[in-house]
Protein backbone atom coordinates (compact mmCIF):
# COMPACT_ATOMS: atom_id res chain seq x y z
CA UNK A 1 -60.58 46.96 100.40
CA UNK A 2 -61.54 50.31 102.51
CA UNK A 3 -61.06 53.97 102.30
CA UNK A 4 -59.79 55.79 104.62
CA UNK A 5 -61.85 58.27 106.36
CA UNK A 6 -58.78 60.04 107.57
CA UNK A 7 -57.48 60.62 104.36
CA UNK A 8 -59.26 60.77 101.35
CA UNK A 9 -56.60 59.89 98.67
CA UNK A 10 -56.48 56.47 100.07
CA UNK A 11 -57.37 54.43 97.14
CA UNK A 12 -60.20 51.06 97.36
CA UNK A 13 -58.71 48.57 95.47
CA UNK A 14 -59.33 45.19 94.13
CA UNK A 15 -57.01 42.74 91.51
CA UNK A 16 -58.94 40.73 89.12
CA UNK A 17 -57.63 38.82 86.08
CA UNK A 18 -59.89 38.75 83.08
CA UNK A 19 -61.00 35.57 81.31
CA UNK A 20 -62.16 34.56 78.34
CA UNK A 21 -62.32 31.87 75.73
CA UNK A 22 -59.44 33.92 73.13
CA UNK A 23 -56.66 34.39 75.65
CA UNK A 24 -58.09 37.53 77.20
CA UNK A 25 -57.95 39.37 74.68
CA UNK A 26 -61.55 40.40 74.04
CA UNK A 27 -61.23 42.99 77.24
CA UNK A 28 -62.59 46.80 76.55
CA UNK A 29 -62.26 48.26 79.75
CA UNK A 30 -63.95 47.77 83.10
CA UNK A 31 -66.37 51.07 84.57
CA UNK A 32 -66.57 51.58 88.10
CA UNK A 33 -69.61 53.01 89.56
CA UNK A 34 -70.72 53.39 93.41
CA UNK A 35 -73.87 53.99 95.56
CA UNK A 36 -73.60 55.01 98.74
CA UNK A 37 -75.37 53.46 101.96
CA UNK A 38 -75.81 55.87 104.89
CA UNK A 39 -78.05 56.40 108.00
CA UNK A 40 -80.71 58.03 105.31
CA UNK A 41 -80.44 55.11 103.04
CA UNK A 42 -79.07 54.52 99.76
CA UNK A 43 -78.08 56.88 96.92
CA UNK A 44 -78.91 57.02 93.36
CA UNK A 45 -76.11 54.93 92.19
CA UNK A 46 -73.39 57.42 89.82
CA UNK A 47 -70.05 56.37 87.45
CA UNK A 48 -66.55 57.34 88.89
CA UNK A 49 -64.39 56.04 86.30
CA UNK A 50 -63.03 53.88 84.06
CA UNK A 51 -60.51 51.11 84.19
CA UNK A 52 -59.09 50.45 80.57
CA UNK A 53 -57.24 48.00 78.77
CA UNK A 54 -54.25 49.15 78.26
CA UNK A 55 -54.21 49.34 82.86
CA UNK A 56 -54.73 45.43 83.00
CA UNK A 57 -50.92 45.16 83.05
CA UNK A 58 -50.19 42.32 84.94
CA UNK A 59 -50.50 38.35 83.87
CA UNK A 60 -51.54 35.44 85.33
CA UNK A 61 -49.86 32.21 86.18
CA UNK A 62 -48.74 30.16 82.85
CA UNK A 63 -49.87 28.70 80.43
CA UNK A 64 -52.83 30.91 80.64
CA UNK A 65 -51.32 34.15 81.51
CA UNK A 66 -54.16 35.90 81.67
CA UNK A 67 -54.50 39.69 82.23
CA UNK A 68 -54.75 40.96 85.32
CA UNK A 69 -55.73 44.65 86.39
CA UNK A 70 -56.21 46.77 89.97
CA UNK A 71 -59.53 48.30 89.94
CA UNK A 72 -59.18 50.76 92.14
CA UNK A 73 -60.90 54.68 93.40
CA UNK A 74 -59.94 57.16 95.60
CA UNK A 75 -62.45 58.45 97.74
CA UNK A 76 -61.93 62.08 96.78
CA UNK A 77 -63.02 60.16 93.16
CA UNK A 78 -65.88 58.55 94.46
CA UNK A 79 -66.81 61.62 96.67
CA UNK A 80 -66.09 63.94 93.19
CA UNK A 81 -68.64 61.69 91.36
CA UNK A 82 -71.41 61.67 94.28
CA UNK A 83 -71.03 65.32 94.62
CA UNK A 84 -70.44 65.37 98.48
CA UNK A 85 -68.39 67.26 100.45
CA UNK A 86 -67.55 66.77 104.10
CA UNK A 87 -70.26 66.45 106.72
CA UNK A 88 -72.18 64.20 103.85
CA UNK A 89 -71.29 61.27 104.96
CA UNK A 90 -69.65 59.38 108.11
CA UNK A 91 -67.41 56.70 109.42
CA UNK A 92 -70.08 54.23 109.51
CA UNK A 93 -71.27 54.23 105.91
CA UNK A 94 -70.23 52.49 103.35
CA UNK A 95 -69.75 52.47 99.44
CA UNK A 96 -71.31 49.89 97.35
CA UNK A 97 -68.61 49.35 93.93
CA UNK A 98 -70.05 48.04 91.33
CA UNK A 99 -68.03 46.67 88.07
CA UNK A 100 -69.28 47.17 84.72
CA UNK A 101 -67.19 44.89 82.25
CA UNK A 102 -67.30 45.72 78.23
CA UNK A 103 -65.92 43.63 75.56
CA UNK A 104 -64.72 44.40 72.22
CA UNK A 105 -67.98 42.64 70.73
CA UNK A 106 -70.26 45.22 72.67
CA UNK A 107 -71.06 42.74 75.35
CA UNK A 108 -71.57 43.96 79.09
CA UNK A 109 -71.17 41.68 82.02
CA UNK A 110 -72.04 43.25 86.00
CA UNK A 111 -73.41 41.67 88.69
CA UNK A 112 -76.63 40.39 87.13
CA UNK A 113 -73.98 37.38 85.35
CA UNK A 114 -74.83 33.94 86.23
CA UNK A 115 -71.59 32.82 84.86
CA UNK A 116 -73.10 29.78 83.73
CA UNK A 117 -71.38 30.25 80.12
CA UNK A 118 -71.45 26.64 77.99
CA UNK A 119 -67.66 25.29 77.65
CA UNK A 120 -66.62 27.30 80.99
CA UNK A 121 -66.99 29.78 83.97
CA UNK A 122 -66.10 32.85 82.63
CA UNK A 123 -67.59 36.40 84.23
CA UNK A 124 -68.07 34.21 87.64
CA UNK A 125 -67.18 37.61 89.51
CA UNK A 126 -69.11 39.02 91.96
CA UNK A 127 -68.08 42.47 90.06
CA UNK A 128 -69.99 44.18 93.22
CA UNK A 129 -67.79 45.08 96.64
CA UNK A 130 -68.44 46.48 99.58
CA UNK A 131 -66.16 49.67 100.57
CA UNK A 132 -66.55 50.53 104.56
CA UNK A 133 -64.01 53.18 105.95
CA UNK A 134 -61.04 52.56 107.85
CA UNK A 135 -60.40 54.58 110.73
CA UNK A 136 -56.97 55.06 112.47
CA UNK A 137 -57.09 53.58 116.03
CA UNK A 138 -54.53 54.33 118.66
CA UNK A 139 -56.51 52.58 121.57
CA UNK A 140 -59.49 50.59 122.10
CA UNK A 141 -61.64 52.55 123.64
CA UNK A 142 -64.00 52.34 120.28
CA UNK A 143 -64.52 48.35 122.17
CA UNK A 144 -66.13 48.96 125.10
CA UNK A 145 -70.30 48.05 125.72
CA UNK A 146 -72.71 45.61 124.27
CA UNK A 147 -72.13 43.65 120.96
CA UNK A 148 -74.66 41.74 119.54
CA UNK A 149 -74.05 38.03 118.37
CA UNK A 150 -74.80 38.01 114.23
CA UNK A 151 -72.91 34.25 113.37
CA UNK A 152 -71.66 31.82 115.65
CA UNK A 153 -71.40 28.54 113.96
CA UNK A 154 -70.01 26.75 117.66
CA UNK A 155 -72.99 27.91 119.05
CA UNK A 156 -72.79 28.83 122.38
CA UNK A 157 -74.65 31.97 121.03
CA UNK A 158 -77.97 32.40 119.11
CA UNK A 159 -77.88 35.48 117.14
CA UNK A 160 -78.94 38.28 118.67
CA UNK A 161 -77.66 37.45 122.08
CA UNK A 162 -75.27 39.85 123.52
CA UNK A 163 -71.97 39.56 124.40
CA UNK A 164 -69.85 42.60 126.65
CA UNK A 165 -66.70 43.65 125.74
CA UNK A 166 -64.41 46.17 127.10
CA UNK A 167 -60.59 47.73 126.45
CA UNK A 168 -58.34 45.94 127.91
CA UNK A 169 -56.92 47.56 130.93
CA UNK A 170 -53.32 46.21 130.40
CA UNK A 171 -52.37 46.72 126.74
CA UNK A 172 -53.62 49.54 124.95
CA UNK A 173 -54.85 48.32 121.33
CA UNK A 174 -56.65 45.17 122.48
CA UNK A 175 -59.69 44.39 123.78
CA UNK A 176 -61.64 41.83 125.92
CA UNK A 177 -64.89 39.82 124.84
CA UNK A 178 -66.06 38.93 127.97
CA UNK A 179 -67.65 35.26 128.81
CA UNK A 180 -70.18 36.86 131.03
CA UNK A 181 -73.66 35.46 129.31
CA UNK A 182 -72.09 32.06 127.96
CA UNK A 183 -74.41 29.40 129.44
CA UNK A 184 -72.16 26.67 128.84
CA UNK A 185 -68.79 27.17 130.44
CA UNK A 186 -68.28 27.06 134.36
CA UNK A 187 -65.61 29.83 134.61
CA UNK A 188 -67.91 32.17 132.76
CA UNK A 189 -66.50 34.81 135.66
CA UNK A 190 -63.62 35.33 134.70
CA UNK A 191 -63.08 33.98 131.16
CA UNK A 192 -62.87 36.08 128.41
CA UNK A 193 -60.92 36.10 124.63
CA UNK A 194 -58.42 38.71 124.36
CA UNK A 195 -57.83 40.46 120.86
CA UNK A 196 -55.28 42.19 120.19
CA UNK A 197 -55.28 44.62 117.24
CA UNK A 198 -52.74 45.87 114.28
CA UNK A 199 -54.06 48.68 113.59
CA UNK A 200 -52.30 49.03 110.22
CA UNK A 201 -54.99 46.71 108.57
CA UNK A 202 -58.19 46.21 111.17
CA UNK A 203 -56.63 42.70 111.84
CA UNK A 204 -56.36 40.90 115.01
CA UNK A 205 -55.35 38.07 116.93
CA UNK A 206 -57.84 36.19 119.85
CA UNK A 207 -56.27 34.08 122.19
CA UNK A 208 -58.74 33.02 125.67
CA UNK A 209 -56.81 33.93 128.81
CA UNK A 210 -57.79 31.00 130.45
CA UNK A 211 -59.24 27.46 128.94
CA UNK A 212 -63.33 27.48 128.79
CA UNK A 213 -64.46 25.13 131.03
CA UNK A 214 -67.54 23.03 129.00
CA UNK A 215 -66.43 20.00 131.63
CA UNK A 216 -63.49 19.82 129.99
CA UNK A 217 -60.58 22.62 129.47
CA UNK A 218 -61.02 24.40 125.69
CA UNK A 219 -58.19 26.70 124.72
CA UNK A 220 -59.79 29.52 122.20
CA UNK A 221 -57.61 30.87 119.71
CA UNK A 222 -57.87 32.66 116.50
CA UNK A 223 -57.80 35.79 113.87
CA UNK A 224 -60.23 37.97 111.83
CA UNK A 225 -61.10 41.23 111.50
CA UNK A 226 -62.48 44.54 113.04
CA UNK A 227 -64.44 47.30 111.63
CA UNK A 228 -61.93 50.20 112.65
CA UNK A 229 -64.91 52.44 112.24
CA UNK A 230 -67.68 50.63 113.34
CA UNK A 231 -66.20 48.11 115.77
CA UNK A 232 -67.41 45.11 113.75
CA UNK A 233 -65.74 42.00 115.46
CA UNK A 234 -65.37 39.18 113.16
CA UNK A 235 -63.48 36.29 114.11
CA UNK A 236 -62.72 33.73 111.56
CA UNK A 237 -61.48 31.14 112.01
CA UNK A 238 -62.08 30.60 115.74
CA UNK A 239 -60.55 27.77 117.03
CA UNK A 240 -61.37 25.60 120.04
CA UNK A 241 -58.93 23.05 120.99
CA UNK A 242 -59.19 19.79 119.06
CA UNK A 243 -62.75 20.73 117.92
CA UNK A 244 -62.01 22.03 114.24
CA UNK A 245 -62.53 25.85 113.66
CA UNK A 246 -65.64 27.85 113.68
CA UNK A 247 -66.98 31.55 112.80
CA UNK A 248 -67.67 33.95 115.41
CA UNK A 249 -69.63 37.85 114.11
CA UNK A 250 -70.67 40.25 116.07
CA UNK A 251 -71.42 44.10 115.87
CA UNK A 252 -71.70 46.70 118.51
CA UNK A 253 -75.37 47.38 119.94
């Protein structure tokens, strides 16, 4: 789901299956086209490629059995297409991938569908991702300063409150989010979430190293996802205790 700013022959990818009302069999090919969003704004969107046919190789589970395909760019593609070279862009930008599907009648479906087709919910696809880079980490010291608080469903935050975090001191590809500003724990002092990172995939792991104190003692656990570039933080699901699961979104000030 991310190029790889390190290495531009990464590939974005994404599986679909195509659906329709004679078996699948209606598919032309699928064009993939890309704008890109950067500190000056957005670009005149351009085509990159496309995705035929004869690529959606793979089937669906049976009866159906649909076809399914990988959509999928390298960034030296999407670069080729956008006409950039380096210094045009930078870790913190991202690609907007848009899907153009064409049938064998002529028909186009992108991401102005409704899917509200009579009989079913074909071309339901959002047919429009988001591409952000991935950067390789070896430590966390892209974690350290103020985040601020976009989605926090438990609420102990409103959004645009900020939250510190720092590396942690101990373990070099995890990081801290501190309970410093929380106004509703007692041990706000000295509680914080540890996350610990695998940096193959931006993924990590949250785990409080003490219980929250709201009156009662509230173990925190959870996964989600960083921005390698960008620091991003987005935990989800976080868990606390017996109270169900909750979101938790920040980005870095």
């Amino acid at each position: 789901p991310t190029f790889n700013f390190d290495d531009p022959s990464v590939e974005w990818s994404v599986l679909v299956e195509y659906r329709d009302h004679v078996d699948g069999t209606n598919l032309s090919e699928v064009g993939i086209y890309v704008t890109h969003i950067g500190a000056n704004g957005a670009s005149p969107e351009v085509f990159v490629k496309n995705i035929t046919e004869a690529e959606f190789t793979g089937n669906g589970p049976a009866p159906e059995s649909f076809p399914q395909g990988e959509l999928k760019a390298s960034l030296t593609e999407v670069l080729n297409a956008l006409g950039y070279t380096e210094g045009d862009y930078e870790a913190t930008d991202q690609f907007v991938m848009r899907m153009d599907l064409i049938l064998k009648d002529g028909r186009s479906f992108t991401n102005n569908a409704s899917g509200n087709v009579t009989g079913g919910s074909f071309f339901s696809s959002p047919f429009q991702y988001s591409a952000q880079f991935f950067c390789n980490l070896t430590d966390a010291s892209l974690f350290d300063g103020n985040w601020v608080v976009t989605v926090d469903t438990w609420a102990d935050y409103g959004a645009g409150d900020i939250v510190p975090v720092i590396p942690d001191p101990d373990i070099a590809l995890a990081f801290r989010i501190l309970a410093t500003n929380n106004p509703y724990i007692n041990n706000a002092a000295t509680a914080y979430m540890l996350c610990t990172i695998d940096p193959s995939d931006g993924s990590i792991t949250v785990q409080s190293n003490e219980p929250f104190d709201y009156g009662v003692d509230v173990d925190v656990t959870g996964t989600g996802t960083i921005g390698t570039c960008t620091g991003d933080i987005s935990i989800d699901p976080i868990t606390f205790g017996n109270y169900g699961d909750w979101v938790f979104k920040l980005v870095k000030e």
